[in-house]
N, C-alpha and C. Protein backbone atom coordinates (compact mmCIF):
# COMPACT_ATOMS: atom_id res chain seq x y z
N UNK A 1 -101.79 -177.81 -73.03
CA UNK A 1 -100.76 -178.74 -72.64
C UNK A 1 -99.49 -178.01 -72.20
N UNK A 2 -99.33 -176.77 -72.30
CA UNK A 2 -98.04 -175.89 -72.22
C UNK A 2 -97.84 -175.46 -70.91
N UNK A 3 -99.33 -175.35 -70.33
CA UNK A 3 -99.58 -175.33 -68.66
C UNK A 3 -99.28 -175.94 -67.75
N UNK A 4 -99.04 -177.87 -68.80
CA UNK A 4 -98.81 -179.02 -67.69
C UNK A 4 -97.85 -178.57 -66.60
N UNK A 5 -96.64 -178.33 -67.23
CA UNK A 5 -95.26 -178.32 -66.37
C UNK A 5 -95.08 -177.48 -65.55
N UNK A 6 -95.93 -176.30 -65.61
CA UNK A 6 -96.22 -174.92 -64.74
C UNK A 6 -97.23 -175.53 -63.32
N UNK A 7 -98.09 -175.94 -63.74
CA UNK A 7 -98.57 -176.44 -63.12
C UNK A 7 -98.60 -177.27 -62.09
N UNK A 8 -98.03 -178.39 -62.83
CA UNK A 8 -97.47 -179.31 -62.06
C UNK A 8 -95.92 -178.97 -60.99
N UNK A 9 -95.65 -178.00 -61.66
CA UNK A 9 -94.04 -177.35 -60.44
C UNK A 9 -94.60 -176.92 -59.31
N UNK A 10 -95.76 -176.11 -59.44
CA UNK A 10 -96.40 -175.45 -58.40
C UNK A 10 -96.99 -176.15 -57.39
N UNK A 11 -97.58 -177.70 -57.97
CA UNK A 11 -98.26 -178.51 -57.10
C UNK A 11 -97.35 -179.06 -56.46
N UNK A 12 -96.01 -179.38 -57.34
CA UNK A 12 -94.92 -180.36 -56.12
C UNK A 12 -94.13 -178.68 -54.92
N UNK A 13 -94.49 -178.08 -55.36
CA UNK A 13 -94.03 -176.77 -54.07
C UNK A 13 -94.64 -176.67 -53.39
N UNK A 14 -96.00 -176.73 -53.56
CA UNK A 14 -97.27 -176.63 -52.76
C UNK A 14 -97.04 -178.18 -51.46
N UNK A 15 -96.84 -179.32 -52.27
CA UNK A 15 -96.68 -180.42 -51.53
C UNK A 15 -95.82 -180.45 -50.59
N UNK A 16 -94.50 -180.15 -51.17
CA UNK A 16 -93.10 -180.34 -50.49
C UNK A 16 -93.31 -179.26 -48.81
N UNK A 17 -94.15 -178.14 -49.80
CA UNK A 17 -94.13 -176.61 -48.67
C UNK A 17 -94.69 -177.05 -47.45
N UNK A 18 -95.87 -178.00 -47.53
CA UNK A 18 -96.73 -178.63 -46.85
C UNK A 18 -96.48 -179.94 -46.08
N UNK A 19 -95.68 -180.76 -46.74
CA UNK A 19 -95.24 -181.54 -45.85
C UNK A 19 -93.63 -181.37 -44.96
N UNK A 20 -93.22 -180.63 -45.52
CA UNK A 20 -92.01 -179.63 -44.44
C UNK A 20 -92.27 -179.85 -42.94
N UNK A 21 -91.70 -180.67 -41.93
CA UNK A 21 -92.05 -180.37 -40.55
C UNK A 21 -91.32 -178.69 -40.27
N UNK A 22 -91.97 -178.46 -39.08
CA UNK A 22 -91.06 -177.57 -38.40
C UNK A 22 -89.79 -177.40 -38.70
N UNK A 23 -89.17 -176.41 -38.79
CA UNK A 23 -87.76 -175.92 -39.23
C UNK A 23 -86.97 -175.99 -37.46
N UNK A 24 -85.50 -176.59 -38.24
CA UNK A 24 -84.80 -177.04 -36.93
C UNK A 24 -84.25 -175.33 -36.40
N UNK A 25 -84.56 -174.10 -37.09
CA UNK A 25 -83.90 -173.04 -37.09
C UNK A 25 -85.09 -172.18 -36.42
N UNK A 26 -85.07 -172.53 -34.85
CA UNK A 26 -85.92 -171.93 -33.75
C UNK A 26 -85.84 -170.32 -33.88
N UNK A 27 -85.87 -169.37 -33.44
CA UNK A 27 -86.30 -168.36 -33.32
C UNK A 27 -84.67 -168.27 -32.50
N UNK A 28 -84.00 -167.09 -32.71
CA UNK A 28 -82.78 -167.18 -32.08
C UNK A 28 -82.13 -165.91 -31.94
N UNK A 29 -82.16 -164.72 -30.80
CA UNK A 29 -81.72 -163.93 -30.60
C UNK A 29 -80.23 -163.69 -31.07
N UNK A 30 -79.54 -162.54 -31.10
CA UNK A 30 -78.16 -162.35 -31.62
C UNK A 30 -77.78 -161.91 -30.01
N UNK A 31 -76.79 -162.69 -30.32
CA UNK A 31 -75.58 -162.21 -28.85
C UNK A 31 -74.43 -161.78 -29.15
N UNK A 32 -73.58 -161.28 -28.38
CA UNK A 32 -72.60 -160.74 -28.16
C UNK A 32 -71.40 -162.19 -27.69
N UNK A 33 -70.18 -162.41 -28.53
CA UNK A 33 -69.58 -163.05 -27.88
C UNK A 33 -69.28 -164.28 -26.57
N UNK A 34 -69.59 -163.10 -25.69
CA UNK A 34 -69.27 -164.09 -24.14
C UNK A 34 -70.68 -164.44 -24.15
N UNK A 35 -70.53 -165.96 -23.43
CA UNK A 35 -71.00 -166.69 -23.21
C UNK A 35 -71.37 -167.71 -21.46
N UNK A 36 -72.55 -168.41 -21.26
CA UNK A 36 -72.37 -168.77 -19.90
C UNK A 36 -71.11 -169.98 -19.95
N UNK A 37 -71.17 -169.83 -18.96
CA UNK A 37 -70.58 -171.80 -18.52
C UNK A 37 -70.82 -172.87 -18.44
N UNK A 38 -70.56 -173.84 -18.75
CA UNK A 38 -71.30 -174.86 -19.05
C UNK A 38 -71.91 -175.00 -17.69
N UNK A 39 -73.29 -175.43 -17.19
CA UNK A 39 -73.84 -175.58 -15.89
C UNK A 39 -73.13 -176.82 -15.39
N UNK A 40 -72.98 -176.39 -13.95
CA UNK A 40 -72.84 -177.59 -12.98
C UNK A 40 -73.60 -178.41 -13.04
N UNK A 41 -73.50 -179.30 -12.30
CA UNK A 41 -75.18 -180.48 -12.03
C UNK A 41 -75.27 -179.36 -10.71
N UNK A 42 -76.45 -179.37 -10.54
CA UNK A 42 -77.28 -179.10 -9.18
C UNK A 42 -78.49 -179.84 -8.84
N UNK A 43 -78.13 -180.97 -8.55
CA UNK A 43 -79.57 -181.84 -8.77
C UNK A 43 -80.38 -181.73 -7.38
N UNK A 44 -81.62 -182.24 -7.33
CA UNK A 44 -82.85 -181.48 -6.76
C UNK A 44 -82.33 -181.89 -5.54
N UNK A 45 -82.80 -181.03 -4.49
CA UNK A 45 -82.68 -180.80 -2.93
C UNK A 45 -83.67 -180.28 -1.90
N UNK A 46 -84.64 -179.50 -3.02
CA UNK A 46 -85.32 -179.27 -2.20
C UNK A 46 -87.17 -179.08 -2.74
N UNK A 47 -88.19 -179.39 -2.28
CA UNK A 47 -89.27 -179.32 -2.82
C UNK A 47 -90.28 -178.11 -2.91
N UNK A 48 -90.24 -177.76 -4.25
CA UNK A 48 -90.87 -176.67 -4.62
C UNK A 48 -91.29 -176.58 -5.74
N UNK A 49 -92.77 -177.58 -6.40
CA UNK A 49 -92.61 -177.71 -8.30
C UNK A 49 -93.30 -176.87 -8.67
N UNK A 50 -93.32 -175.65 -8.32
CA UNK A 50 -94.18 -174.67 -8.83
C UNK A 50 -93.29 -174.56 -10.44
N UNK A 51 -93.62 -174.18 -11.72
CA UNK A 51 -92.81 -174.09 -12.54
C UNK A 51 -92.70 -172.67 -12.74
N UNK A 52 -91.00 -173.01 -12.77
CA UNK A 52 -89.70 -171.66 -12.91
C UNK A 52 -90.17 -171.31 -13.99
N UNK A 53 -89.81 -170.06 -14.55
CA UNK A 53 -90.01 -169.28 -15.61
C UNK A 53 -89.23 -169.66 -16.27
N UNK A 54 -87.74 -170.14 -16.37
CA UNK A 54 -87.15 -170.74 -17.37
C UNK A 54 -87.68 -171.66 -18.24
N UNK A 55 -87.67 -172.45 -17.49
CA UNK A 55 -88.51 -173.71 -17.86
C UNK A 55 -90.02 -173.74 -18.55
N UNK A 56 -90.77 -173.05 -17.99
CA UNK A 56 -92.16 -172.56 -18.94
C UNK A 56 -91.68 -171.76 -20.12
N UNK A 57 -90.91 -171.03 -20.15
CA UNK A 57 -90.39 -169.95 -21.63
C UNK A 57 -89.54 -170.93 -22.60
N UNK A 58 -89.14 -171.54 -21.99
CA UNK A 58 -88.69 -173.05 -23.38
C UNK A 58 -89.60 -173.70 -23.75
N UNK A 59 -90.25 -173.93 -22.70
CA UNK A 59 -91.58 -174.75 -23.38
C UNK A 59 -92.35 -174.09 -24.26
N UNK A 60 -92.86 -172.71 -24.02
CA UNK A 60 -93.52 -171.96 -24.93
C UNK A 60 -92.86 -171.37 -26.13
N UNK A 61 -91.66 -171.65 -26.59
CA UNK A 61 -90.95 -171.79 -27.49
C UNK A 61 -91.40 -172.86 -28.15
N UNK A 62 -91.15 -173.90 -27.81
CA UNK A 62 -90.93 -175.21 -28.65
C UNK A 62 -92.62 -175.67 -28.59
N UNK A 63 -93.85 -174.97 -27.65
CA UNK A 63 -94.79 -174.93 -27.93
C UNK A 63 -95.27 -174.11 -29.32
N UNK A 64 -94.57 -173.43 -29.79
CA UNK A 64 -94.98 -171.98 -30.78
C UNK A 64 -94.32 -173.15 -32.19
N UNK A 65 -92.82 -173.64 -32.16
CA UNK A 65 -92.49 -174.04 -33.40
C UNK A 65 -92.81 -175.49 -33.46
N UNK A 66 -93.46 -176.64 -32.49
CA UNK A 66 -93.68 -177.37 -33.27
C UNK A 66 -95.36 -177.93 -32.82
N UNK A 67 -95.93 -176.62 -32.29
CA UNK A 67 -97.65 -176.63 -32.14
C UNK A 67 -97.87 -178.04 -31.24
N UNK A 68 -97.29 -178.24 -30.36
CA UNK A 68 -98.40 -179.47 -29.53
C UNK A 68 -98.09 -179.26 -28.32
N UNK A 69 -98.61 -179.96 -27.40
CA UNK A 69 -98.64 -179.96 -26.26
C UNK A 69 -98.03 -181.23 -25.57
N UNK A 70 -98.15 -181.63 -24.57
CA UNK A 70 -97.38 -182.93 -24.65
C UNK A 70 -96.44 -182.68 -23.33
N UNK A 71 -96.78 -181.68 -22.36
CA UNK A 71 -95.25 -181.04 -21.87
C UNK A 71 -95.27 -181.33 -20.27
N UNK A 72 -94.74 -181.46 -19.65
CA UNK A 72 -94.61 -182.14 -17.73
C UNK A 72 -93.49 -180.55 -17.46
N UNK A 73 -93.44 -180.11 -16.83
CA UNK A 73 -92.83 -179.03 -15.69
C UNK A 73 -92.47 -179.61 -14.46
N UNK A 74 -93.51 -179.79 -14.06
CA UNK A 74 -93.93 -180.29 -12.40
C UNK A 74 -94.07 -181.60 -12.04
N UNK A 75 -93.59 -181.99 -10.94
CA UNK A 75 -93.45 -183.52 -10.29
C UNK A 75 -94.21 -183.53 -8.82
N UNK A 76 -94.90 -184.25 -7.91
CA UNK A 76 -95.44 -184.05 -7.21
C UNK A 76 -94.18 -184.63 -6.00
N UNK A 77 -93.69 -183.56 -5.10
CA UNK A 77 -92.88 -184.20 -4.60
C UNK A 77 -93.16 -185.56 -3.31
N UNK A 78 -94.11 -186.15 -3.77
CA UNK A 78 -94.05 -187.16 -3.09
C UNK A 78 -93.86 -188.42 -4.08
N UNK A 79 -93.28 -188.31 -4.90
CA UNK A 79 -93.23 -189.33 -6.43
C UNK A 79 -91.87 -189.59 -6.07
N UNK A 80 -91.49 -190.75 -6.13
CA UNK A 80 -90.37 -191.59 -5.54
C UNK A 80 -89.10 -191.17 -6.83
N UNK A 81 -88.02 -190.49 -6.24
CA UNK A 81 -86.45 -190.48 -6.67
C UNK A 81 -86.38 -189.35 -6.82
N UNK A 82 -85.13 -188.53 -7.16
CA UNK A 82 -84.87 -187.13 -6.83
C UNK A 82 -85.25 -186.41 -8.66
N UNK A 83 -85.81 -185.71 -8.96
CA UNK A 83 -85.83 -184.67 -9.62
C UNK A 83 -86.16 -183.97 -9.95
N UNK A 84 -85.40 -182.94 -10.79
CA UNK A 84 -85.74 -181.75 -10.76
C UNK A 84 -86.77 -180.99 -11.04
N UNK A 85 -87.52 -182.01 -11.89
CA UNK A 85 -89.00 -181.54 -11.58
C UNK A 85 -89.59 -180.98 -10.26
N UNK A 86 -89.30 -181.72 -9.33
CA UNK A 86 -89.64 -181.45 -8.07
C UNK A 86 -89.44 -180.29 -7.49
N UNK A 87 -88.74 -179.48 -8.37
CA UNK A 87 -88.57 -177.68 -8.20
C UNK A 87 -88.36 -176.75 -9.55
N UNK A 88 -89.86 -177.82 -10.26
CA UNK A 88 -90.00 -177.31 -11.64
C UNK A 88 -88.85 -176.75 -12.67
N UNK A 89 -87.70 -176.86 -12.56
CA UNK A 89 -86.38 -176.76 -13.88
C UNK A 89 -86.45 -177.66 -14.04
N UNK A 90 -87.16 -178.41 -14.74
CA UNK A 90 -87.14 -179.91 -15.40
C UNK A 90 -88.04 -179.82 -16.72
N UNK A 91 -88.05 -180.11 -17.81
CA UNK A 91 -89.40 -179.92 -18.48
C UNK A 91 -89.04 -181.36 -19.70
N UNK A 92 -90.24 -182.31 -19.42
CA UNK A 92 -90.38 -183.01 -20.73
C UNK A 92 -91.09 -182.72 -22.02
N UNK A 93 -90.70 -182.77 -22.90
CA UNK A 93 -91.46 -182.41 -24.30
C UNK A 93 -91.82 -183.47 -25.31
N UNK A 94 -92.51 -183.87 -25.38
CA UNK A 94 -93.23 -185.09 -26.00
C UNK A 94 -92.90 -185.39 -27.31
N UNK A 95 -91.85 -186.22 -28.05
CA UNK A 95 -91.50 -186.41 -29.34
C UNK A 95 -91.53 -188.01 -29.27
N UNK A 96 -91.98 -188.72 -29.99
CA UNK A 96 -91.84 -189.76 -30.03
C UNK A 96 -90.38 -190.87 -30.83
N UNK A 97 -89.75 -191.35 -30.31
CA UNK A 97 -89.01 -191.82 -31.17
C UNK A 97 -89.03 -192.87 -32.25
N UNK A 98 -90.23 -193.43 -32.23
CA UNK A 98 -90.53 -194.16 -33.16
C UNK A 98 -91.37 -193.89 -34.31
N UNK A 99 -91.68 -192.41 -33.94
CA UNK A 99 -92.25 -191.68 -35.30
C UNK A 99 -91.37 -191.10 -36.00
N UNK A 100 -91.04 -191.49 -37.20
CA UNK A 100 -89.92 -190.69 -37.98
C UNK A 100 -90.20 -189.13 -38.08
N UNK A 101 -91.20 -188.85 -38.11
CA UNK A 101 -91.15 -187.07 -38.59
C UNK A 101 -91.24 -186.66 -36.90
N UNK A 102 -91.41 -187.20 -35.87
CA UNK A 102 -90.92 -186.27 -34.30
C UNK A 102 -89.34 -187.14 -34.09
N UNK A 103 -89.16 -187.69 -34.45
CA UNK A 103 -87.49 -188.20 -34.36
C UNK A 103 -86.91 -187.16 -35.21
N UNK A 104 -87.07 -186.84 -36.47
CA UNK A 104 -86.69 -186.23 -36.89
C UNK A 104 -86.33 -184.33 -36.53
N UNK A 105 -87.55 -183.60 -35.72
CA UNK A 105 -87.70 -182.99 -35.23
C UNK A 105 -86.73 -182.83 -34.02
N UNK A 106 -86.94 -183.71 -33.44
CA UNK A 106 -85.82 -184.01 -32.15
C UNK A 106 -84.42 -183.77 -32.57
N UNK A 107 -83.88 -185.26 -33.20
CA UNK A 107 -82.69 -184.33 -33.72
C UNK A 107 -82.29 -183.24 -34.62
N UNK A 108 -83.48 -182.51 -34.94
CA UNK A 108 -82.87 -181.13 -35.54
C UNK A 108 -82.90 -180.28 -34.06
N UNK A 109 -83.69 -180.57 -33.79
CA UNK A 109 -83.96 -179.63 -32.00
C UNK A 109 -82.77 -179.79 -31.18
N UNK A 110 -81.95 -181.03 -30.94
CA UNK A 110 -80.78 -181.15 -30.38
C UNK A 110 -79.94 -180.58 -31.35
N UNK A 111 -79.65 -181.06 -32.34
CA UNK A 111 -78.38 -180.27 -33.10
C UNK A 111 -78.28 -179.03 -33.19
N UNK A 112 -79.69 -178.48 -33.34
CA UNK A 112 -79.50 -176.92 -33.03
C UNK A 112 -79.09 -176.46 -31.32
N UNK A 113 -79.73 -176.79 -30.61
CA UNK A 113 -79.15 -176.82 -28.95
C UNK A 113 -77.95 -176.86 -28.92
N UNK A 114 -77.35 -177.92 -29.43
CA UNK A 114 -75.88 -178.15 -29.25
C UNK A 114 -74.69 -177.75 -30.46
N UNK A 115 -75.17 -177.17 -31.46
CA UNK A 115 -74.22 -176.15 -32.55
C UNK A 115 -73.35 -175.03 -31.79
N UNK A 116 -72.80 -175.21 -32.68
CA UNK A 116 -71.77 -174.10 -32.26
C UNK A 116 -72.09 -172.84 -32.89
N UNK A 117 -72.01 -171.87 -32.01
CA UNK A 117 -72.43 -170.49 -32.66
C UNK A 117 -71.30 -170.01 -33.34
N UNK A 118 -72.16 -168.40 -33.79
CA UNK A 118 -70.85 -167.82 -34.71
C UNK A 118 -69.63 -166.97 -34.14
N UNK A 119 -69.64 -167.61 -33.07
CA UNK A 119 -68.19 -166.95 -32.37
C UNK A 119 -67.85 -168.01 -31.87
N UNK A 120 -67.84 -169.37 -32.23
CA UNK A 120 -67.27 -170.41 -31.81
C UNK A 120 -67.29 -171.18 -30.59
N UNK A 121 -68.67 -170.61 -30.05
CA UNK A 121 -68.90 -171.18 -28.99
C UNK A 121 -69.67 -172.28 -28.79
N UNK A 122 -68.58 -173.77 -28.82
CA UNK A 122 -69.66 -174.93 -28.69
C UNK A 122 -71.22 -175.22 -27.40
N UNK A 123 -71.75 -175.78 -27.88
CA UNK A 123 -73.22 -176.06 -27.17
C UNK A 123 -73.86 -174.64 -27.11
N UNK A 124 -73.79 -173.48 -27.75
CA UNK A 124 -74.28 -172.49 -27.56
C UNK A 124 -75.43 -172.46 -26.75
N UNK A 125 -76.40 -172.66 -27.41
CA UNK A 125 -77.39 -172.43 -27.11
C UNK A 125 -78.38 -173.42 -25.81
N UNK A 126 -77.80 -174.31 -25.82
CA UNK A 126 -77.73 -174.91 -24.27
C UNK A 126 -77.51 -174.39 -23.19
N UNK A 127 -75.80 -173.74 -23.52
CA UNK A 127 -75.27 -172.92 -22.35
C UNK A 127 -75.69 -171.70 -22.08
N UNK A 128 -76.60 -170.85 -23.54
CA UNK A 128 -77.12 -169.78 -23.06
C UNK A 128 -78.49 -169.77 -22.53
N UNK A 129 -79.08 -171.20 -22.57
CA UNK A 129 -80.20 -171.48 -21.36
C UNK A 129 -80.69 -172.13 -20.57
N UNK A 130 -79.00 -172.40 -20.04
CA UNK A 130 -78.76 -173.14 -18.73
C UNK A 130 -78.84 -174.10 -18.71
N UNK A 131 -79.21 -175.32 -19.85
CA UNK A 131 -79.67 -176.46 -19.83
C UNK A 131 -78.63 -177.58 -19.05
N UNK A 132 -78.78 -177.79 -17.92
CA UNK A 132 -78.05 -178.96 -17.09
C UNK A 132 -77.20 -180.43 -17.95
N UNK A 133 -78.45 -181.09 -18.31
CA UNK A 133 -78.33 -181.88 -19.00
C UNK A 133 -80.06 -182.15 -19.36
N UNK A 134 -79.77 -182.95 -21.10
CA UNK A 134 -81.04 -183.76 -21.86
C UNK A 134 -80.99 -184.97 -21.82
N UNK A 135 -82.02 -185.46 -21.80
CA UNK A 135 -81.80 -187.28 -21.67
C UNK A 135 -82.98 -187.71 -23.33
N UNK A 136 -82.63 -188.06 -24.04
CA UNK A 136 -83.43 -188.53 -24.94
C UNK A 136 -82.79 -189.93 -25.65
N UNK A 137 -83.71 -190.52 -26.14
CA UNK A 137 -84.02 -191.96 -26.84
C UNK A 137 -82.85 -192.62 -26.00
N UNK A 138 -82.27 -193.11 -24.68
CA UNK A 138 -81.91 -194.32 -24.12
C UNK A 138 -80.26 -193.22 -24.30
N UNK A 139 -79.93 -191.62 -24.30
CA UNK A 139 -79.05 -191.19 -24.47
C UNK A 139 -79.07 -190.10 -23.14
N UNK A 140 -77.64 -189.46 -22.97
CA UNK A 140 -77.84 -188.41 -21.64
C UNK A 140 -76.81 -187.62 -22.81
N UNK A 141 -77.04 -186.02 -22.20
CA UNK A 141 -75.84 -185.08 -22.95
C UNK A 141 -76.05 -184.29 -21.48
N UNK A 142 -74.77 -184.17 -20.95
CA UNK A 142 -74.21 -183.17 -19.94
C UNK A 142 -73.85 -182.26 -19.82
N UNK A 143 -74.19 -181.24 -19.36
CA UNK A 143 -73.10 -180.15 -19.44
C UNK A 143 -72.07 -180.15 -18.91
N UNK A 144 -72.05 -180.67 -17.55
CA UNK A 144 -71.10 -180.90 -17.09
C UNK A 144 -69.80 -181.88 -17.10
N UNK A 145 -70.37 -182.02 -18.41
CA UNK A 145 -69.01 -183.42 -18.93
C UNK A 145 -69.62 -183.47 -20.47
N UNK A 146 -69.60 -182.18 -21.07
CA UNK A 146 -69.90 -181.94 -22.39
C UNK A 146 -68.89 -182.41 -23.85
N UNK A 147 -67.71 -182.60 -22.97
CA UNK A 147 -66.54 -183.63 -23.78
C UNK A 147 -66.76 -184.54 -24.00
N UNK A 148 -67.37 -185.35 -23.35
CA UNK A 148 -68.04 -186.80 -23.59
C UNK A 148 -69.26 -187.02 -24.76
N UNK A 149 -69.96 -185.92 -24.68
CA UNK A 149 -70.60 -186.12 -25.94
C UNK A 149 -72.12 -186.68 -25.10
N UNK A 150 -72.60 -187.34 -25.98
CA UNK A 150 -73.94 -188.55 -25.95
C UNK A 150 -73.32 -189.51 -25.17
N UNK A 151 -73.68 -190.12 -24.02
CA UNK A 151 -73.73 -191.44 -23.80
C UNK A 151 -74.74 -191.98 -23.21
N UNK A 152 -74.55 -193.31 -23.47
CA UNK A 152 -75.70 -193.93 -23.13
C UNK A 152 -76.55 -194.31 -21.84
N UNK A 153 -77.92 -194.19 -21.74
CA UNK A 153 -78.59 -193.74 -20.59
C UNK A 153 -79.40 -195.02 -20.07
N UNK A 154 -78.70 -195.22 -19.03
CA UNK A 154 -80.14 -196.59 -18.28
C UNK A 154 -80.98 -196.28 -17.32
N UNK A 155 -81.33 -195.19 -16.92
CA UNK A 155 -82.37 -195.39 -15.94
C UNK A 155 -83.45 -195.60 -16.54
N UNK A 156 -84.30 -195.47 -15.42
CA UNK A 156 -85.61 -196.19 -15.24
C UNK A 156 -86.46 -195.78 -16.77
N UNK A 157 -86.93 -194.43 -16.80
CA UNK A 157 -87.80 -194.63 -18.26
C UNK A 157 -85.99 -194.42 -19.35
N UNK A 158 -86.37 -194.85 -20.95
CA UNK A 158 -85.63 -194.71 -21.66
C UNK A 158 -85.72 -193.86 -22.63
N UNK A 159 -86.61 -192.97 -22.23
CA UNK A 159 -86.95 -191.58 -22.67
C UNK A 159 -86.89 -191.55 -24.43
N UNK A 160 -87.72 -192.48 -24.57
CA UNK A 160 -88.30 -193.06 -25.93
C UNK A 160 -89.10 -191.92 -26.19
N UNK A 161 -90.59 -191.68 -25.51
CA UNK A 161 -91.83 -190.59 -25.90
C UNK A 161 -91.66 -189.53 -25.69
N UNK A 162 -90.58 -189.02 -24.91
CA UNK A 162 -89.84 -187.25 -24.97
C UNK A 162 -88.66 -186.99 -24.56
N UNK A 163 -88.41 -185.63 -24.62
CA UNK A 163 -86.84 -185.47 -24.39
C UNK A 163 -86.95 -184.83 -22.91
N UNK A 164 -86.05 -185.13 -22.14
CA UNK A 164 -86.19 -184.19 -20.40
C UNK A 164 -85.04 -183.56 -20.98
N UNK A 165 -85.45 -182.22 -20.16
CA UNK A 165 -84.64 -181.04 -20.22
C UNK A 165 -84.68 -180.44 -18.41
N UNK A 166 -83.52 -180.79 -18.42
CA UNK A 166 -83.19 -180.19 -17.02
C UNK A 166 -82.44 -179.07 -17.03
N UNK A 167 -82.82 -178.15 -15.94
CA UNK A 167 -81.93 -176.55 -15.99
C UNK A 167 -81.19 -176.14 -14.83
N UNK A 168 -80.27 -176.02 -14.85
CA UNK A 168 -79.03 -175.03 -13.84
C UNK A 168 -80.50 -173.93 -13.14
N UNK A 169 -80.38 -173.59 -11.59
CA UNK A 169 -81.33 -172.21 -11.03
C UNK A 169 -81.33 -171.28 -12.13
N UNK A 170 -79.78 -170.77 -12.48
CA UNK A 170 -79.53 -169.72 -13.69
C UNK A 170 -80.99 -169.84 -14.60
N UNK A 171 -80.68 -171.16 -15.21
CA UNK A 171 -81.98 -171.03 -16.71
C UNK A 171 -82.94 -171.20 -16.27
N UNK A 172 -83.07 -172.13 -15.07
CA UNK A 172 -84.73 -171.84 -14.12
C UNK A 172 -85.17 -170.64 -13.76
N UNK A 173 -84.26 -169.51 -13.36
CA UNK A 173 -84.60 -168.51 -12.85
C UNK A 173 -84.64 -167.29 -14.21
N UNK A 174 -84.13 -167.71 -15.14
CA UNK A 174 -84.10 -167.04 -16.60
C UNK A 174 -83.10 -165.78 -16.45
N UNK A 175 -82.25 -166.20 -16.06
CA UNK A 175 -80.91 -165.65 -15.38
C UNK A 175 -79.36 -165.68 -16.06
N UNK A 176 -79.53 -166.64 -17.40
CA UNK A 176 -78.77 -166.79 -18.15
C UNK A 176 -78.81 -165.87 -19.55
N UNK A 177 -77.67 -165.70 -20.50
CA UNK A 177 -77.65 -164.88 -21.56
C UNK A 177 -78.76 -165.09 -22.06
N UNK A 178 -79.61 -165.85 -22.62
CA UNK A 178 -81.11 -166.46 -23.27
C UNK A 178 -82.04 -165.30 -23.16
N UNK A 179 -81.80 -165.29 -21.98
CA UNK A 179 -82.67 -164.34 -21.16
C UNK A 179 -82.34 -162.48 -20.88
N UNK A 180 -81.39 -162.57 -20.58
CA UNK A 180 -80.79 -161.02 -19.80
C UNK A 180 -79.88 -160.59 -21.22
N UNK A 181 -79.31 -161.42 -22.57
CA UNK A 181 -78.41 -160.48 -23.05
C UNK A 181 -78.31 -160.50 -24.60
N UNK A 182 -80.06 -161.19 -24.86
CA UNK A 182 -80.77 -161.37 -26.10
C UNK A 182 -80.97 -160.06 -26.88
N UNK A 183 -80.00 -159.97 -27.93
CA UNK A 183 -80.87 -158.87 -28.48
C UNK A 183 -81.82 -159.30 -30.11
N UNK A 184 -82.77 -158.23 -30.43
CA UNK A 184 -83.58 -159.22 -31.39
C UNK A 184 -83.75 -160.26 -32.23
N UNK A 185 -84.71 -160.80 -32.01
CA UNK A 185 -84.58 -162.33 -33.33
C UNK A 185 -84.63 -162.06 -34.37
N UNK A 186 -83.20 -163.17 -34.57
CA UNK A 186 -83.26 -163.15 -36.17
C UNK A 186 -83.47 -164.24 -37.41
């Protein structure tokens, strides 16, 4: 009987360890201070969806920490309205918002995107990979009007079943700090 409580600690660690989603604390190079700029909009102009290397290397990130698949790059540019898919810096990632444990995921995935690093640089990690703007659950976040915060999003889908991630050429072309001024993960 002296075993119970030993026992039983180990099984609720074992449980807790196990039902743990994904950790919101991605894999995250150390940088140096300076930082990009918040991206312009550059929205699509011209047709080419082969997918950018930016855009595939986030995905295979967020493919590695939360194991699924689920992911769009590419738009066929004959698919009616402008985006950036259509020159592959676009990438959707499949979270559902009506599942609490990928809602949950999501906003640890945005809050980490948009934290401030340890040199005080808000949206860090957005700005160090170019991210344009995200559109998730019926919300838009801009870079280019990153003062504003979240507001609310009406187009056509309401980006309920994933988050779009659109990228500046910079993070399409993997041209931003993310990329060129990463030194090891820590």
């Amino acid at each position: 009987m002296k075993r119970f409580p030993a026992v039983l600690a180990a099984t609720v660690l074992l449980v807790a360890t196990l039902a743990t989603p994904a950790s919101a604390a991605l894999p995250t190079p150390a940088f140096e201070p300076e930082i990009d700029a918040y991206a312009d909009y550059e929205g699509q102009s011209t047709c080419d969806p082969s997918p950018k290397p930016g855009a595939e290397a986030f995905r295979d990130v967020l493919k590695a920490e939360y194991k699924r698949g689920g992911d769009i790059i590419s738009r066929d540019c004959g698919a009616g309205g402008q985006s950036e898919h259509k020159e592959g810096r676009a990438l959707d990632y499949w979270f559902k918002a009506n599942d609490s444990a990928q809602k949950k995921q999501a906003t640890e995935l945005l809050d980490w995107l948009l934290a401030t690093d340890e040199h005080g640089n808000a949206h860090a990690r957005a700005r160090r990979l170019g991210i344009m703007y995200i559109i998730w659950n019926r919300e838009i976040w801009q870079s280019y009007a990153a003062s504003e915060g979240w507001q609310p999003y009406t187009g056509a889908s309401p980006h309920t079943d994933h988050i779009h991630f659109s990228f500046s050429w910079a993070g399409a072309r993997k041209q931003t700090t993310w990329w060129t001024s990463a030194q090891p993960v820590r």
